[in-house]
N, C-alpha and C. Protein backbone atom coordinates (compact mmCIF):
# COMPACT_ATOMS: atom_id res chain seq x y z
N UNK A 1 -12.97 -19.96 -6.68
CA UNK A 1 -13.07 -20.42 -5.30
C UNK A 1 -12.96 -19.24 -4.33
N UNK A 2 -11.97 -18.58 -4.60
CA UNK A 2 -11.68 -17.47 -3.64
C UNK A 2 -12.70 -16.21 -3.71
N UNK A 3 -13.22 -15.81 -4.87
CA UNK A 3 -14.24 -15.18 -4.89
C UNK A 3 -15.29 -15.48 -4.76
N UNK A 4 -15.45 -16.57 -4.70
CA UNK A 4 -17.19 -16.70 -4.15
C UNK A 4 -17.16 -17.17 -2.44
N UNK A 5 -16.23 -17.22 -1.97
CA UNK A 5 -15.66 -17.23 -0.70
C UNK A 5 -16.15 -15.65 -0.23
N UNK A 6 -15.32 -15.10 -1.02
CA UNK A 6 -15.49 -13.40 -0.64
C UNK A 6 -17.05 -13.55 -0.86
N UNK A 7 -17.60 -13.77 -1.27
CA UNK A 7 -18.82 -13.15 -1.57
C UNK A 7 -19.88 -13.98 -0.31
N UNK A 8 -19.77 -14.48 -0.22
CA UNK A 8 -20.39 -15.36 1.13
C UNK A 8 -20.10 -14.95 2.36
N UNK A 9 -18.84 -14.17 2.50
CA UNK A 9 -18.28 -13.98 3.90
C UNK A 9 -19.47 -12.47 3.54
N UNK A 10 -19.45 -11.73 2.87
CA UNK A 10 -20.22 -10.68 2.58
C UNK A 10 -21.67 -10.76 2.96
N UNK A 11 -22.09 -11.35 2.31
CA UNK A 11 -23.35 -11.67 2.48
C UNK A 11 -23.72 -12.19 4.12
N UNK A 12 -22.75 -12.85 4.36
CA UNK A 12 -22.73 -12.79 6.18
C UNK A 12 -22.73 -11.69 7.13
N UNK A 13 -21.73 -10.99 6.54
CA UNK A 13 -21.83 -9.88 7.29
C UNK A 13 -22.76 -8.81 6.87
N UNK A 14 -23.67 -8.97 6.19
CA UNK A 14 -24.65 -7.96 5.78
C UNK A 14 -26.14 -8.79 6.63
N UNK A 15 -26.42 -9.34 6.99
CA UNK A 15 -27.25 -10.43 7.81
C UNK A 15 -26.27 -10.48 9.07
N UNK A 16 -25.56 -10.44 9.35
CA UNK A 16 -25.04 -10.31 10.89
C UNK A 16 -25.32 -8.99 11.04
N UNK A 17 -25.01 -7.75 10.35
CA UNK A 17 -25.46 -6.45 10.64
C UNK A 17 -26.80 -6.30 11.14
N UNK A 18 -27.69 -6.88 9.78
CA UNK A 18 -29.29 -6.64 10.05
C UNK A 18 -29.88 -7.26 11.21
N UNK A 19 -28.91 -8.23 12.02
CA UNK A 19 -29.60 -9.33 13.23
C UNK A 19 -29.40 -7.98 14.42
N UNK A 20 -27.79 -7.85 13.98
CA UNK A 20 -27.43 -6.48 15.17
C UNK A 20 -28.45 -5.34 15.29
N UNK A 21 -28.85 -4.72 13.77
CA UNK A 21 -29.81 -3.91 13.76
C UNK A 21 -31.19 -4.17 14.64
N UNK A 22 -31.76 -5.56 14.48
CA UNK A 22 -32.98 -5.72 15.12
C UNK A 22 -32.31 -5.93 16.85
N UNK A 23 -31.54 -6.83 16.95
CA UNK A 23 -31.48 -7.43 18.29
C UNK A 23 -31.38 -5.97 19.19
N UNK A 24 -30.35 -4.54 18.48
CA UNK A 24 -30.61 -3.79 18.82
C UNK A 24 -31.20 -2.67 19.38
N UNK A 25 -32.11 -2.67 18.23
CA UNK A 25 -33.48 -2.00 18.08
C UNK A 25 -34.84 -2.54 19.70
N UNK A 26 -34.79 -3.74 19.86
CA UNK A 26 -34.78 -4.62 20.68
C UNK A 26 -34.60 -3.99 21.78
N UNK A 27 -33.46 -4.15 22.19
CA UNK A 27 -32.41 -3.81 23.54
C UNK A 27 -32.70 -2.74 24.07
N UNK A 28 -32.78 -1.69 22.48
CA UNK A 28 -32.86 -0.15 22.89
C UNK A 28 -34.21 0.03 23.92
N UNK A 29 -35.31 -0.35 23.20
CA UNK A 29 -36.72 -0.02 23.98
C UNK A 29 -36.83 -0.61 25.08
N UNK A 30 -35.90 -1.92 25.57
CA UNK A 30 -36.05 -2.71 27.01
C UNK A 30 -35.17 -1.96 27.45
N UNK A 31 -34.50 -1.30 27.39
CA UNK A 31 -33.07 -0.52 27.64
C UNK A 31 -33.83 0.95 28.06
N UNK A 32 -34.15 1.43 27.22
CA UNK A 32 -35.52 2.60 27.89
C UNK A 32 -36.63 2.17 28.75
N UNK A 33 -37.16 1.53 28.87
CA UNK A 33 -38.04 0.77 29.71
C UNK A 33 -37.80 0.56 31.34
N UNK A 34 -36.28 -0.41 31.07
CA UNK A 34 -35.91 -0.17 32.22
C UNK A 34 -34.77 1.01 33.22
N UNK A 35 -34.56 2.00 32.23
CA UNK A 35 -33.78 2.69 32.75
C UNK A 35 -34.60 3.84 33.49
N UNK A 36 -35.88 3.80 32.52
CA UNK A 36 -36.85 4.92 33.21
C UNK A 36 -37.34 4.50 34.38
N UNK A 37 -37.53 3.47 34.63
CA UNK A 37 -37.60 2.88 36.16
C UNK A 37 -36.82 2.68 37.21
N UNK A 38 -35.88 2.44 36.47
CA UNK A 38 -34.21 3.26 37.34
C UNK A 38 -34.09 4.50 37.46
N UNK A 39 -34.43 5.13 36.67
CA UNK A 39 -34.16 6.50 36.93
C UNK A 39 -34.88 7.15 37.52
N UNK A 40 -36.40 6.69 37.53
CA UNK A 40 -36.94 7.19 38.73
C UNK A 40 -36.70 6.76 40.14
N UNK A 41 -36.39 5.50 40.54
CA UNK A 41 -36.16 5.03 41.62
C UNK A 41 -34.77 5.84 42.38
N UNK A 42 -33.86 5.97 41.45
CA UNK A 42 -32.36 6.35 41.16
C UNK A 42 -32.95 7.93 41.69
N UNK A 43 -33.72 9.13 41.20
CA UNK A 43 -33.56 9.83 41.36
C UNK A 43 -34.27 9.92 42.77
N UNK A 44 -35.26 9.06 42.97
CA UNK A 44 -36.01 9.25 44.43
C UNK A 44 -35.06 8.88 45.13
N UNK A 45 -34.03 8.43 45.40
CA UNK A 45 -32.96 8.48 46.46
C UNK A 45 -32.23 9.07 46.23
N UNK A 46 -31.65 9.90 45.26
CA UNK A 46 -31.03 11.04 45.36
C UNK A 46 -31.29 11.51 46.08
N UNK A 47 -32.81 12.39 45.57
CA UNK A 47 -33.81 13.22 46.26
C UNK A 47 -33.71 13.30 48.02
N UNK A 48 -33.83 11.87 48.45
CA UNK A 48 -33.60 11.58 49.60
C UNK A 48 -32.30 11.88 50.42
N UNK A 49 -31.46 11.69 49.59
CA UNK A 49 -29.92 11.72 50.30
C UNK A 49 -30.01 13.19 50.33
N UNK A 50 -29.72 13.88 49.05
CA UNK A 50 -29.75 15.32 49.24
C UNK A 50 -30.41 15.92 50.42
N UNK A 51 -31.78 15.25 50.82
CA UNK A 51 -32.77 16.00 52.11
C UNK A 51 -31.62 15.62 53.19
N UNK A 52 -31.28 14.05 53.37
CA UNK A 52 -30.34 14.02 54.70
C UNK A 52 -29.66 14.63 54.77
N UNK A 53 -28.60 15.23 53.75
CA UNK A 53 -27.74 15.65 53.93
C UNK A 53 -27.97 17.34 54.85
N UNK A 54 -28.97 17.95 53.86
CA UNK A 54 -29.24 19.56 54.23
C UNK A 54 -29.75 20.08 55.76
């Protein structure tokens, strides 16, 4: 009983990993996607503040 318990909770967490892996994998490229569009926007007002300031 107790070992095939263990072995199921295992097998869960090896499939909860691989979901993390994709959902990740995922995230990452919308996560680049939109940061590069932040970061350009982000740096064009830098850009800007820095001019007010000088």
């Amino acid at each position: 009983m107790k070992k095939k318990d263990r072995k199921t909770k295992k097998q869960g967490k090896v499939h909860e990993k691989k979901l993390v892996k994709e959902l990740s994998q995922e995230w990452d490229s919308n996560l680049v996607k939109e940061s590069r569009q932040n970061w350009t926007s982000y740096s064009e007002s830098k850009q800007a503040e820095i001019m007010q300031e000088s």
